[in-house]
N, C-alpha and C. Protein backbone atom coordinates (compact mmCIF):
# COMPACT_ATOMS: atom_id res chain seq x y z
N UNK A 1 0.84 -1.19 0.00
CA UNK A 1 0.00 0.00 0.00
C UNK A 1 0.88 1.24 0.00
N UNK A 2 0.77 2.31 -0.60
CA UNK A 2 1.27 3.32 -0.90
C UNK A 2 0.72 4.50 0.29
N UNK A 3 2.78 4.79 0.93
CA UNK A 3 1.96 5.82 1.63
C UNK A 3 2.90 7.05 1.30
N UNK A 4 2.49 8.23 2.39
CA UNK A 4 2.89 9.06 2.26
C UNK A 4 3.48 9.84 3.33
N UNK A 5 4.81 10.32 2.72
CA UNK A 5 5.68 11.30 3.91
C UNK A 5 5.75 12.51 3.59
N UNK A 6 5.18 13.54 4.60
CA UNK A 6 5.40 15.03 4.33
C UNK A 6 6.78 15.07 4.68
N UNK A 7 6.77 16.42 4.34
CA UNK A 7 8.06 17.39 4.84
C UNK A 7 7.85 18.69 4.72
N UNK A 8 8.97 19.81 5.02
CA UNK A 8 9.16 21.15 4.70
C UNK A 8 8.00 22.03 5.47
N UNK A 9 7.63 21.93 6.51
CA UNK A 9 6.59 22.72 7.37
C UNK A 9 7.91 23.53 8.30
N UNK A 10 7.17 24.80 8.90
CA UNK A 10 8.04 24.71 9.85
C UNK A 10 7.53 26.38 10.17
N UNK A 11 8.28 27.34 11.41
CA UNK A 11 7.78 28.50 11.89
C UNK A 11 8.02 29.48 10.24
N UNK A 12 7.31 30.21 9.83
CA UNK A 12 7.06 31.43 8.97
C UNK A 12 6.71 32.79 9.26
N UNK A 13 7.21 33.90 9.19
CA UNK A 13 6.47 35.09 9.26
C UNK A 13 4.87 35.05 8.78
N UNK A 14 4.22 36.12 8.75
CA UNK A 14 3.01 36.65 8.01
C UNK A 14 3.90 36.98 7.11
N UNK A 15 3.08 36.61 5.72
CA UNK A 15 3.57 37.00 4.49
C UNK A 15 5.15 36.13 3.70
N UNK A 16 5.20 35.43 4.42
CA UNK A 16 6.11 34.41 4.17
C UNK A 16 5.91 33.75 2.95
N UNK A 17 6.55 32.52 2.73
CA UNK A 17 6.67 31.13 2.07
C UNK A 17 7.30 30.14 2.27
N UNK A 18 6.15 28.66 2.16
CA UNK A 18 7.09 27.55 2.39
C UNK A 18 6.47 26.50 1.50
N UNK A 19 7.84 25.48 1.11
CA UNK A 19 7.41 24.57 0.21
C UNK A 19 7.11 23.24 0.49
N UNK A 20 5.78 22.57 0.80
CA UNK A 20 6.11 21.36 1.04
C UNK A 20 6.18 20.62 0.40
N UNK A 21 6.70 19.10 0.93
CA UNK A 21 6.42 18.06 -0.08
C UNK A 21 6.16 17.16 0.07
N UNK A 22 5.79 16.07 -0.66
CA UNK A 22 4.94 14.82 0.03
C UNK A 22 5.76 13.52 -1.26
N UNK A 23 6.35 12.58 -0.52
CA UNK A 23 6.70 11.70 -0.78
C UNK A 23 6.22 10.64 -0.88
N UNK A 24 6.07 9.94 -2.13
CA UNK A 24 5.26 8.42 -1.88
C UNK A 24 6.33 7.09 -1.76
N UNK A 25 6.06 6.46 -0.89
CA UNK A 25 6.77 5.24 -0.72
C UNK A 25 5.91 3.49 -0.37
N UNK A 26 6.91 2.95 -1.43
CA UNK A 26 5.41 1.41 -1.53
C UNK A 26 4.86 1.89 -2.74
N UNK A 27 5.50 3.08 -3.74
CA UNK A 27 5.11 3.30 -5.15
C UNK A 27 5.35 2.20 -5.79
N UNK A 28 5.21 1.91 -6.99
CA UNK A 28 5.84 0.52 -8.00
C UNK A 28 5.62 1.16 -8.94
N UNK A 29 6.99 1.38 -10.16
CA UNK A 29 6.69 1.54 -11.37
C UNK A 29 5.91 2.95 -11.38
N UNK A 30 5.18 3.30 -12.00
CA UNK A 30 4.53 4.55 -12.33
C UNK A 30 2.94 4.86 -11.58
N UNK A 31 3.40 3.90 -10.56
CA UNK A 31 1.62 3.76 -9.90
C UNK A 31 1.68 5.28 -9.75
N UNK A 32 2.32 5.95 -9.07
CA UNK A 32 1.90 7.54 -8.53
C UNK A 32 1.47 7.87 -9.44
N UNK A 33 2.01 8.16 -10.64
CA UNK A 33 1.76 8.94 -11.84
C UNK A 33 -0.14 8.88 -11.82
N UNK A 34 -0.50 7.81 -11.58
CA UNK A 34 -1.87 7.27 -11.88
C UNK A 34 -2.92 7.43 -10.65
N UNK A 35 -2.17 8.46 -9.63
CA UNK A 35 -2.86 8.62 -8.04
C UNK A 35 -3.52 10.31 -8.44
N UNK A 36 -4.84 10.56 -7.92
CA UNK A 36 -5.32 11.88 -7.63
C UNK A 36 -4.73 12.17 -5.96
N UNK A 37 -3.99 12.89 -6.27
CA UNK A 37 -3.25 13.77 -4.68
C UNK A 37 -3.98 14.91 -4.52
N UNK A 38 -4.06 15.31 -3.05
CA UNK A 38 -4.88 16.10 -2.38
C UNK A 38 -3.98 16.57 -1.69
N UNK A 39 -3.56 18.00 -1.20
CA UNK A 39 -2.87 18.21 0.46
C UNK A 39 -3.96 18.88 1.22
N UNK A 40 -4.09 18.53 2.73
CA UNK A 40 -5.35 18.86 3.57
C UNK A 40 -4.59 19.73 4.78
N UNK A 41 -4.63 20.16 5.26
CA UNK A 41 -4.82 20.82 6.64
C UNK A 41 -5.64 20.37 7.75
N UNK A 42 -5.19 20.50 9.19
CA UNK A 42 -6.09 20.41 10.42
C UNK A 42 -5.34 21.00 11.24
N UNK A 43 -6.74 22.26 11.54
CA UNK A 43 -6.33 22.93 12.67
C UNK A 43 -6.34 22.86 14.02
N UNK A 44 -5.84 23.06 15.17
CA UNK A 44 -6.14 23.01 16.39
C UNK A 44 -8.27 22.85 16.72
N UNK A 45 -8.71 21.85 16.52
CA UNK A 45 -10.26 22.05 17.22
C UNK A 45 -11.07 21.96 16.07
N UNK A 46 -10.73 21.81 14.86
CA UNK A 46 -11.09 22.12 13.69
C UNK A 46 -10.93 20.08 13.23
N UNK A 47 -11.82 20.42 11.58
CA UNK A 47 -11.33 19.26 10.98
C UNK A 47 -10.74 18.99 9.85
N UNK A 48 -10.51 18.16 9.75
CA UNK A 48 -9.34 18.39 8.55
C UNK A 48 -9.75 18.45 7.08
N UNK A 49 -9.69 19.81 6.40
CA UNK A 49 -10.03 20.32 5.29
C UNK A 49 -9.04 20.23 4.23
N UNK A 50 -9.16 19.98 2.78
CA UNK A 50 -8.67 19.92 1.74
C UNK A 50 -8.76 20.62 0.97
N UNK A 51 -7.23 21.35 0.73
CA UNK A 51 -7.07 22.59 0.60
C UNK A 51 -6.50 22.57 -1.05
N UNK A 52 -5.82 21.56 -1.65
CA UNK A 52 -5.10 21.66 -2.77
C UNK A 52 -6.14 20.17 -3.37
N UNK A 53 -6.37 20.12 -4.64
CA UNK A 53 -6.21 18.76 -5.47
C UNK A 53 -5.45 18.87 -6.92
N UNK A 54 -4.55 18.07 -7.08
CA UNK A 54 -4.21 17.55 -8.59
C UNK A 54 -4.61 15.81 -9.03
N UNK A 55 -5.08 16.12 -10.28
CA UNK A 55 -5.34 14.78 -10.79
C UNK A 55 -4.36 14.21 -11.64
N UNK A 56 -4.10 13.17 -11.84
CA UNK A 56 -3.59 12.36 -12.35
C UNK A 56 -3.04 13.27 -13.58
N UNK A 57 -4.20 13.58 -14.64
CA UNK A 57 -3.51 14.32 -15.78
C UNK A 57 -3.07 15.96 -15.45
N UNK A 58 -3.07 16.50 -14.06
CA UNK A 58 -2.44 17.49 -13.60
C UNK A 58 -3.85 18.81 -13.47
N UNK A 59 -4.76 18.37 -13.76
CA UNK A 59 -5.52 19.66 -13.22
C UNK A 59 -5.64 19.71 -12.23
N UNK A 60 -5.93 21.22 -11.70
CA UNK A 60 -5.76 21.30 -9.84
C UNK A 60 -6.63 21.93 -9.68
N UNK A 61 -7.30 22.07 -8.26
CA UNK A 61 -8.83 22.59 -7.82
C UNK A 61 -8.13 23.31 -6.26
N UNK A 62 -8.67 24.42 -6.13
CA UNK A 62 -8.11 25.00 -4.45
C UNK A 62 -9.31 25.52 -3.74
N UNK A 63 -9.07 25.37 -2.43
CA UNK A 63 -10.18 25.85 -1.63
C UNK A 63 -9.59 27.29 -1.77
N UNK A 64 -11.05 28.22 -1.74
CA UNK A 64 -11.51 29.22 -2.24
C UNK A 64 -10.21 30.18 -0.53
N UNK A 65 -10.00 29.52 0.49
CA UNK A 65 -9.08 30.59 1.37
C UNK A 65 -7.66 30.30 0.61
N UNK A 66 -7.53 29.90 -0.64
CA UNK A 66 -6.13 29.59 0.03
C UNK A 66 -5.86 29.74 -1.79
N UNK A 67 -6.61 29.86 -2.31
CA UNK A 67 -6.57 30.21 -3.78
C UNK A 67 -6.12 31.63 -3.87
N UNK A 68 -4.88 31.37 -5.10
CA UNK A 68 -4.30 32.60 -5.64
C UNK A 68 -2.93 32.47 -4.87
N UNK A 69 -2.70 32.16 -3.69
CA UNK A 69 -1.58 31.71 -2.52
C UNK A 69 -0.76 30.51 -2.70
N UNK A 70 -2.01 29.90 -2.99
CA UNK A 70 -1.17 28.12 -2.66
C UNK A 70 -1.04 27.50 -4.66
N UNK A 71 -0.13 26.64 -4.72
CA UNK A 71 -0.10 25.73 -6.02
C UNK A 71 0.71 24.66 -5.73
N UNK A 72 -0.48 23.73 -5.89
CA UNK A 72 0.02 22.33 -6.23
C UNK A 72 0.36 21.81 -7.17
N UNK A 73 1.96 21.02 -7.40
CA UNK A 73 2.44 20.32 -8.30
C UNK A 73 2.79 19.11 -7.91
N UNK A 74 2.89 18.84 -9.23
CA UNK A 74 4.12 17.02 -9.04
C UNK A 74 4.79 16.67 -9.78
N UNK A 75 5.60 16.11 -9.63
CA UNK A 75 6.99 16.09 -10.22
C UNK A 75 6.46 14.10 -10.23
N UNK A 76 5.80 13.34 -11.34
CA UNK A 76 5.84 12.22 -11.20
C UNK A 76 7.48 10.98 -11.42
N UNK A 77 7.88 11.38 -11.67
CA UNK A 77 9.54 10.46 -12.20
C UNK A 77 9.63 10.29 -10.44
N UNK A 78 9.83 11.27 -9.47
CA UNK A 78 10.28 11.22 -8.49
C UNK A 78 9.41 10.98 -7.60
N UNK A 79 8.08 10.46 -7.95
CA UNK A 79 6.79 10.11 -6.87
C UNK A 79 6.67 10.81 -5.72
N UNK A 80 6.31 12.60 -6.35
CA UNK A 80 6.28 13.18 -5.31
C UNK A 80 5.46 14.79 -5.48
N UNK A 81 4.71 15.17 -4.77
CA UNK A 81 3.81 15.98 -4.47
C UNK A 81 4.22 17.31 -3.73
N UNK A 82 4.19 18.40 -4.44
CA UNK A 82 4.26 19.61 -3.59
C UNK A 82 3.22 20.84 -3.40
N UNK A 83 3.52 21.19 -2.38
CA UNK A 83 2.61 22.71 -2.13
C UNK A 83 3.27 23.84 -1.86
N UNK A 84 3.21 24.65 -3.11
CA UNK A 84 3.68 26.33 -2.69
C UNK A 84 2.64 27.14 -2.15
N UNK A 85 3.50 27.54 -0.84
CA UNK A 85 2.18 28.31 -0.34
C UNK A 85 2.93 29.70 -0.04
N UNK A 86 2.15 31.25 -0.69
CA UNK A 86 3.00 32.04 -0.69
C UNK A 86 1.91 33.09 -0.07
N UNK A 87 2.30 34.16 0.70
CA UNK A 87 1.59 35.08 1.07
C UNK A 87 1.12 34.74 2.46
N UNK A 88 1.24 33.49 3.46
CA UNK A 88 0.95 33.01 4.11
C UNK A 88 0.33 34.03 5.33
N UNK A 89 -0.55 33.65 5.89
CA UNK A 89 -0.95 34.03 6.94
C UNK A 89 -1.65 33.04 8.06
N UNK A 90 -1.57 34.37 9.40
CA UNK A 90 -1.86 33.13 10.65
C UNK A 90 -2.57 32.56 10.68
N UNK A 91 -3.92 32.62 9.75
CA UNK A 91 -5.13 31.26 9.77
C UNK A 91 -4.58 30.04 9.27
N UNK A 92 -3.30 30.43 8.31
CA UNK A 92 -3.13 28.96 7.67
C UNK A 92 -1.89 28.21 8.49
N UNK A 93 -2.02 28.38 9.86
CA UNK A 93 -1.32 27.76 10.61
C UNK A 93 -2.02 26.17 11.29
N UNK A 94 -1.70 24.90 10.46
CA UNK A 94 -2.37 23.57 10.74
C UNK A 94 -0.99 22.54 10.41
N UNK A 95 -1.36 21.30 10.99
CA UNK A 95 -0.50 20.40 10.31
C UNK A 95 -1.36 20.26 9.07
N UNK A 96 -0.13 19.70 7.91
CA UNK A 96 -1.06 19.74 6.67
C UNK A 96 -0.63 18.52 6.19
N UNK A 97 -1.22 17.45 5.72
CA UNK A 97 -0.82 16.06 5.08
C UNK A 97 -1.40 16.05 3.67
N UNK A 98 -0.65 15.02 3.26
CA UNK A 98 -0.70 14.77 1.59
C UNK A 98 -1.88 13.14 1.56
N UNK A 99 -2.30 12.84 0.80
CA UNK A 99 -2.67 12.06 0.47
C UNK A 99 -3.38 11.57 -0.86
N UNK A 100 -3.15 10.42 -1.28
CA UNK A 100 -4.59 10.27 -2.66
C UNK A 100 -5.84 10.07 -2.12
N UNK A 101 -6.72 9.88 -3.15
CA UNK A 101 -7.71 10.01 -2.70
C UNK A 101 -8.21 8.52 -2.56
N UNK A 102 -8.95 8.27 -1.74
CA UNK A 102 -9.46 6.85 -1.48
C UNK A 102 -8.83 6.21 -0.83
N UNK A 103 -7.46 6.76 -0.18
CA UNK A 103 -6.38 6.47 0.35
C UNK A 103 -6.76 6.58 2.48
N UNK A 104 -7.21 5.83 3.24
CA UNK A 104 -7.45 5.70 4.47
C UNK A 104 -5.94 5.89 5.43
N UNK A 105 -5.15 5.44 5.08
CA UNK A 105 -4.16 5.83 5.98
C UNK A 105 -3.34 7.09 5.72
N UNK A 106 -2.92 7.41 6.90
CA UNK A 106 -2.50 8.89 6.90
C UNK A 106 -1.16 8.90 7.53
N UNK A 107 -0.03 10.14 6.94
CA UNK A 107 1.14 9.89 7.20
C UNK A 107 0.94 11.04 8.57
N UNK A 108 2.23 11.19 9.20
CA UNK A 108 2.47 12.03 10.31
C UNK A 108 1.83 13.55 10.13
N UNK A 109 2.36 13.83 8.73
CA UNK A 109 1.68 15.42 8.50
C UNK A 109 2.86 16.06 8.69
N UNK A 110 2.76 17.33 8.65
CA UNK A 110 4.24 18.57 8.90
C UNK A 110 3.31 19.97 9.51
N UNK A 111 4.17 20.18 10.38
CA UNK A 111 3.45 21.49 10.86
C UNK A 111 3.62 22.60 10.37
N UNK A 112 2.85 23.79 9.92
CA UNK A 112 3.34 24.96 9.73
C UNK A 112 2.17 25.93 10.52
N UNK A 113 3.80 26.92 10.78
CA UNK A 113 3.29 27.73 11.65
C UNK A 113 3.49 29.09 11.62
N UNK A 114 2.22 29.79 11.31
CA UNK A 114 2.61 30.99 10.89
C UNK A 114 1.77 32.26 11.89
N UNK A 115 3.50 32.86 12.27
CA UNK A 115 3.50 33.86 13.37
C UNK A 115 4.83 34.76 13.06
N UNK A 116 3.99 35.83 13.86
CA UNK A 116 5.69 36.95 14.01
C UNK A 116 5.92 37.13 15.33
């Protein structure tokens, strides 16, 4: 089963940027290439919302807070998923995890935290 490891979270100003990325491991061959990836957020008390999607043939969909800020790519050769998130501010302070879709298990996540 194919999972997934974040990375690249970490403390940010307001108005910052950070890049994450999401690693698949237990890939085979070009399976990623053929996965719809999502990156989600969860905030302190909150539940966990999905903030980025790319599909398989690369179109991407963003929740309406975080659109114009955030872009999701992937780099398939290297079975791996990123989120630029630029302009950042303190609401978008959550751990944020990667996942496909239909996909039940969940990796650790990465925190980002955005404060001055």
């Amino acid at each position: 089963q194919v999972q997934f490891v974040e990375s690249g979270g970490g403390l940010v100003q307001p108005g910052g940027s950070l890049r994450l990325s999401c690693a698949a491991s237990g890939s085979r061959g070009s399976f990623f290439s053929f996965l719809d990836m999502g990156w989600y957020r969860q905030a302190p008390g909150n539940q966990r919302e999905l903030v980025a999607r790319i599909t398989n043939g690369g179109s991407t969909n963003y929740a309406d807070s975080v659109k114009g800020r955030f872009t999701i790519s992937r780099d398939n050769a290297k079975n791996t998923a990123y989120l630029q998130m630029n302009s950042l501010k303190p609401e978008d302070t959550a751990v944020y995890y990667c996942n496909s879709f239909g996909n039940n298990v969940w990796g650790q996540g990465t925190q980002v935290t955005v404060s001055s």
